[in-house]
C-alpha atoms as a PDB file:
ATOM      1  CA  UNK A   1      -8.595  21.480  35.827  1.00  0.00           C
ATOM      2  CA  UNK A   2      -7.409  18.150  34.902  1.00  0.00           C
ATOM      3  CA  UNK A   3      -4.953  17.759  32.240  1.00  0.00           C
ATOM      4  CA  UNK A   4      -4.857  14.794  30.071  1.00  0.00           C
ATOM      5  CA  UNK A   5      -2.269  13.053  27.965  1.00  0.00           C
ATOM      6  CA  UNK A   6      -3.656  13.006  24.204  1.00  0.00           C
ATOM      7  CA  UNK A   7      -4.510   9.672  23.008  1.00  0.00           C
ATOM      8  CA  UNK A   8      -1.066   7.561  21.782  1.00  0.00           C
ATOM      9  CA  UNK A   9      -1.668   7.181  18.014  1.00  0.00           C
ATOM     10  CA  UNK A  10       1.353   5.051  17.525  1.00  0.00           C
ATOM     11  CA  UNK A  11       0.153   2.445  19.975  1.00  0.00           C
ATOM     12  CA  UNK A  12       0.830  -1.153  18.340  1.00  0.00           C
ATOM     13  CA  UNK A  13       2.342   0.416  15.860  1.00  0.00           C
ATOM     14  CA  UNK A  14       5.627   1.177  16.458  1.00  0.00           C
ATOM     15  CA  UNK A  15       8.015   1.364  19.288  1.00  0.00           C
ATOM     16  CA  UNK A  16      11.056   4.003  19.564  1.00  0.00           C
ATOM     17  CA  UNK A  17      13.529   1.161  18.134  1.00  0.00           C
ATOM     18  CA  UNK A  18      11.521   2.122  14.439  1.00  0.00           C
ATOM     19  CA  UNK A  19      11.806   6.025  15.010  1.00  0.00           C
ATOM     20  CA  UNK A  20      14.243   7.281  12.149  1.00  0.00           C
ATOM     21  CA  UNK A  21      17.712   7.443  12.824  1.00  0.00           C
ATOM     22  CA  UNK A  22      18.346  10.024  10.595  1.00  0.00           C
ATOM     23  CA  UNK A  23      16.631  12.717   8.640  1.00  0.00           C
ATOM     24  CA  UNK A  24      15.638  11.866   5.498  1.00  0.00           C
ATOM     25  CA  UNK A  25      17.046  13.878   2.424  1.00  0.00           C
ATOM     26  CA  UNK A  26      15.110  15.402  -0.998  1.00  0.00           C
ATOM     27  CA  UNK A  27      16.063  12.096  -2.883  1.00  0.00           C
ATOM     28  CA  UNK A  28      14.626  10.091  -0.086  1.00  0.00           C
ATOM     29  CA  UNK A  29      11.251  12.123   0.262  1.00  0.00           C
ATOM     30  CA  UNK A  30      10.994  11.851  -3.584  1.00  0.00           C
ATOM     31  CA  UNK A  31      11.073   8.372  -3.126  1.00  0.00           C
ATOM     32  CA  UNK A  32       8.799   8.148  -0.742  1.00  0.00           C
ATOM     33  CA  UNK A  33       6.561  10.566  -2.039  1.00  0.00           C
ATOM     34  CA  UNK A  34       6.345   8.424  -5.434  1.00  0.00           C
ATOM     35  CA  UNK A  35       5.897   5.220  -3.594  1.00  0.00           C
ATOM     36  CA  UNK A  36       2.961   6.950  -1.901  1.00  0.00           C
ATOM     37  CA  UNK A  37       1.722   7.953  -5.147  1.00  0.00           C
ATOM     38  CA  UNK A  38       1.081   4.897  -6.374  1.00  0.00           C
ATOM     39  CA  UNK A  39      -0.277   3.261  -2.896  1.00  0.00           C
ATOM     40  CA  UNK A  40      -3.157   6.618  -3.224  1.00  0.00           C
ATOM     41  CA  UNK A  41      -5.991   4.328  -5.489  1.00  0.00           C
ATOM     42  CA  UNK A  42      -8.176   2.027  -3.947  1.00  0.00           C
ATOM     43  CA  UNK A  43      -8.020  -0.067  -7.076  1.00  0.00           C
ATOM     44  CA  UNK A  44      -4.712  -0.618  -6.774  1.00  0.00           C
ATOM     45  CA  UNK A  45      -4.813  -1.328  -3.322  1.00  0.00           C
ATOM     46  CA  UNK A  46      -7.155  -4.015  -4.360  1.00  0.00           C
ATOM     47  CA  UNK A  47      -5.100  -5.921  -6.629  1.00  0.00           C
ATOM     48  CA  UNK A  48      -1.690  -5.455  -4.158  1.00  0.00           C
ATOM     49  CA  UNK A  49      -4.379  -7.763  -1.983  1.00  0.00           C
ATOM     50  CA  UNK A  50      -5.302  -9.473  -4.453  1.00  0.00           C
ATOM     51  CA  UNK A  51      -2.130 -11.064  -5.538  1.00  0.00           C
ATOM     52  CA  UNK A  52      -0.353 -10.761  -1.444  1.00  0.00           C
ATOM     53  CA  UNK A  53      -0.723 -15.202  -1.331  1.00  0.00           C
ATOM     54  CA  UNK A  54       1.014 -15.752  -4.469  1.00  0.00           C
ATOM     55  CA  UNK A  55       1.397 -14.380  -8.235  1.00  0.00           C
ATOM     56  CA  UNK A  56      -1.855 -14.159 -10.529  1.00  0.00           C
ATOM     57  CA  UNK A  57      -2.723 -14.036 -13.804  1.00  0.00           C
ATOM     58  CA  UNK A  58      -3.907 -10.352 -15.621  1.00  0.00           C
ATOM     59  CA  UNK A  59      -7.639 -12.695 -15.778  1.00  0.00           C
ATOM     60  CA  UNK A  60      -7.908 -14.158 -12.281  1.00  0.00           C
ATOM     61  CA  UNK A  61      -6.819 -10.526 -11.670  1.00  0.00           C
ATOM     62  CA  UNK A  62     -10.205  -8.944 -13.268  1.00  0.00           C
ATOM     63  CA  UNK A  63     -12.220 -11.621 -12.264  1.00  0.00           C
ATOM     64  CA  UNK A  64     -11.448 -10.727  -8.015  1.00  0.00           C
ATOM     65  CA  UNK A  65     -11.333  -7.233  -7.823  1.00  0.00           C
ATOM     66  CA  UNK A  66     -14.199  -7.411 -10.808  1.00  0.00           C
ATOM     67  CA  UNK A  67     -12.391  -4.287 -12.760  1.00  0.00           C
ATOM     68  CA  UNK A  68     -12.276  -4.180 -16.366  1.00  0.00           C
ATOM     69  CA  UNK A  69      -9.168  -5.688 -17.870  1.00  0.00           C
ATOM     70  CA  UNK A  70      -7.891  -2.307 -19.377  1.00  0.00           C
ATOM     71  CA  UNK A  71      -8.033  -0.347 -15.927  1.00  0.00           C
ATOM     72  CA  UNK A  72      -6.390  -3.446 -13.961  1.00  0.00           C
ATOM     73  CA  UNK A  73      -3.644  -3.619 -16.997  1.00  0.00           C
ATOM     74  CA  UNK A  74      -3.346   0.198 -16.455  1.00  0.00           C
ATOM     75  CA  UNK A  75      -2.945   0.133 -12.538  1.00  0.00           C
ATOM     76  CA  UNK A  76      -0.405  -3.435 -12.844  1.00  0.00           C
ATOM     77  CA  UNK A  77       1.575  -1.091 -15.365  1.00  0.00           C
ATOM     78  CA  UNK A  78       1.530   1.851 -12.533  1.00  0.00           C
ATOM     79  CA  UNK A  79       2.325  -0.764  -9.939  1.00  0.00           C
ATOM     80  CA  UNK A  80       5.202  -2.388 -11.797  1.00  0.00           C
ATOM     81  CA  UNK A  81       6.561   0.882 -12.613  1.00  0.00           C
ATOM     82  CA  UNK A  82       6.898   1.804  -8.417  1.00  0.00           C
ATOM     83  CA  UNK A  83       8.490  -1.436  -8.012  1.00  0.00           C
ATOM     84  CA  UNK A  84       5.840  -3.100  -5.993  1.00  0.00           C
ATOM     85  CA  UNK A  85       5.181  -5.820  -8.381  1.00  0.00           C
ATOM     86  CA  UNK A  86       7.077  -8.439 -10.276  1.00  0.00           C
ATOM     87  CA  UNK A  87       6.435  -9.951 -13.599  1.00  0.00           C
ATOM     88  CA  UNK A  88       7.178 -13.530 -14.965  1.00  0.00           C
ATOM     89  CA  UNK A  89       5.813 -14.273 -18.157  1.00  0.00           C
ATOM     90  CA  UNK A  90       5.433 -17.653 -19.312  1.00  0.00           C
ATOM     91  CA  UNK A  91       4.820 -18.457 -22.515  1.00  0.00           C
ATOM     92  CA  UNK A  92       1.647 -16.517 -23.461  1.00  0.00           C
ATOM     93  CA  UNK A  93       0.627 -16.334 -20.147  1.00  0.00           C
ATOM     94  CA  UNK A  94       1.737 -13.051 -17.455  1.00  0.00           C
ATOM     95  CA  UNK A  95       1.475 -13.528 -13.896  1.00  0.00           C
ATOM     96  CA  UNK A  96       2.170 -10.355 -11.054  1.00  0.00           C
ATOM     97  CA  UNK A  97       3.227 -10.883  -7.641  1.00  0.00           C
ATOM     98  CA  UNK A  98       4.555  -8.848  -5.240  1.00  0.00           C
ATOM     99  CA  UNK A  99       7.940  -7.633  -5.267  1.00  0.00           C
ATOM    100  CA  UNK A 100       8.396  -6.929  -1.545  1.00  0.00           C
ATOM    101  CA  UNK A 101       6.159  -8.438   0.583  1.00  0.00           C
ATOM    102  CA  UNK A 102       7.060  -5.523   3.456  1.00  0.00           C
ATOM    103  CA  UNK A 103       4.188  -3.771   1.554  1.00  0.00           C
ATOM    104  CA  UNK A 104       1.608  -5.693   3.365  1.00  0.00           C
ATOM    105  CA  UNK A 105       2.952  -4.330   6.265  1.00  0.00           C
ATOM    106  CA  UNK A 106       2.775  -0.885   5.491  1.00  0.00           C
ATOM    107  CA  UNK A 107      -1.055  -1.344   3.981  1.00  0.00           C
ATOM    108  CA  UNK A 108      -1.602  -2.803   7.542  1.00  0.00           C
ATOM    109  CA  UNK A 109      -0.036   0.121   9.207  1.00  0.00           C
ATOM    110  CA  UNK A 110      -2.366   2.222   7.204  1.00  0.00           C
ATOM    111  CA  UNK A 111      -5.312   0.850   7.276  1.00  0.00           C
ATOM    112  CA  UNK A 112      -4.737   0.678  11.707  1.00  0.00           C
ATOM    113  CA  UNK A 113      -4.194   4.701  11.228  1.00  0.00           C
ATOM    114  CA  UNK A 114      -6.667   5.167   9.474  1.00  0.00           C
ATOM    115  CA  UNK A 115      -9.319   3.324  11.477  1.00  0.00           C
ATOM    116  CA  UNK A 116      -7.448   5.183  14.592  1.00  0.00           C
ATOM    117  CA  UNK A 117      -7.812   8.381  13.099  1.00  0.00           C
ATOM    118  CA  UNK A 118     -11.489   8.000  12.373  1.00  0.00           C
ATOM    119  CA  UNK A 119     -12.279   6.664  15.810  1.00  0.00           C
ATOM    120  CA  UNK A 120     -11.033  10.126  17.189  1.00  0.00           C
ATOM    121  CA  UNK A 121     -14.052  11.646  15.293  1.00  0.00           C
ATOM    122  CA  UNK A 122     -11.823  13.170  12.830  1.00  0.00           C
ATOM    123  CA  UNK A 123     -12.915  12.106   9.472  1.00  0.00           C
ATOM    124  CA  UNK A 124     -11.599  12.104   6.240  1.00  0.00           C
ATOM    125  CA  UNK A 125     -12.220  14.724   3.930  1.00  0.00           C
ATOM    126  CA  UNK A 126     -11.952  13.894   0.132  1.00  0.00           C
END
């Protein structure tokens, strides 16, 4: 019978020098939890991409992810409130950017797991 080693899903990823050091405690998974939270809607996803090269206006906003300006106002709001955006308002104009670019890095991370994951014939169930 041959035995085989299953299939290194951290591969690229990260090394042991990123494992945690410690275990996290109920303040930190709350955290975490919330910043997941936010990162769950596609939409929102979409506009984190959308304004990764540099801040944006609400309208050149709407106009590249080609939502309504109500639902991208909504999801900015949801965004800004999880600390992953910025705003600078400048006279009667508001612009968004990123607050920590890290982000992009963790989008990256998931979008490589998730294209792992599926790969393995696993799926995802909605």
């Amino acid at each position: 019978m041959e035995h085989r080693k299953p299939p290194d899903r951290t591969s690229g990823i990260c090394s042991d020098a990123c494992a945690p050091q410690h275990q996290p405690g109920d303040e930190e998974l709350q955290r975490a939890a919330f910043l997941a939270k936010s990162l769950s809607d596609r939409n929102r996803l979409k506009i984190l991409m959308t304004i990764s090269g540099g801040r944006k206006s609400v309208s050149a906003i709407v106009e590249e992810v080609d939502l309504s300006q109500p639902l991208v106002s909504h999801h900015l709001k949801e965004l800004k409130r999880s600390l992953l955006v910025r705003v600078e308002r400048e006279g009667p104009f508001v612009y968004y950017d990123l607050a920590d670019k890290r982000i992009m890095n963790v989008l990256k991370m998931l979008s490589d797991m998730a294209l792992g994951l599926s790969a393995e014939g696993q799926g995802f169930r909605g």
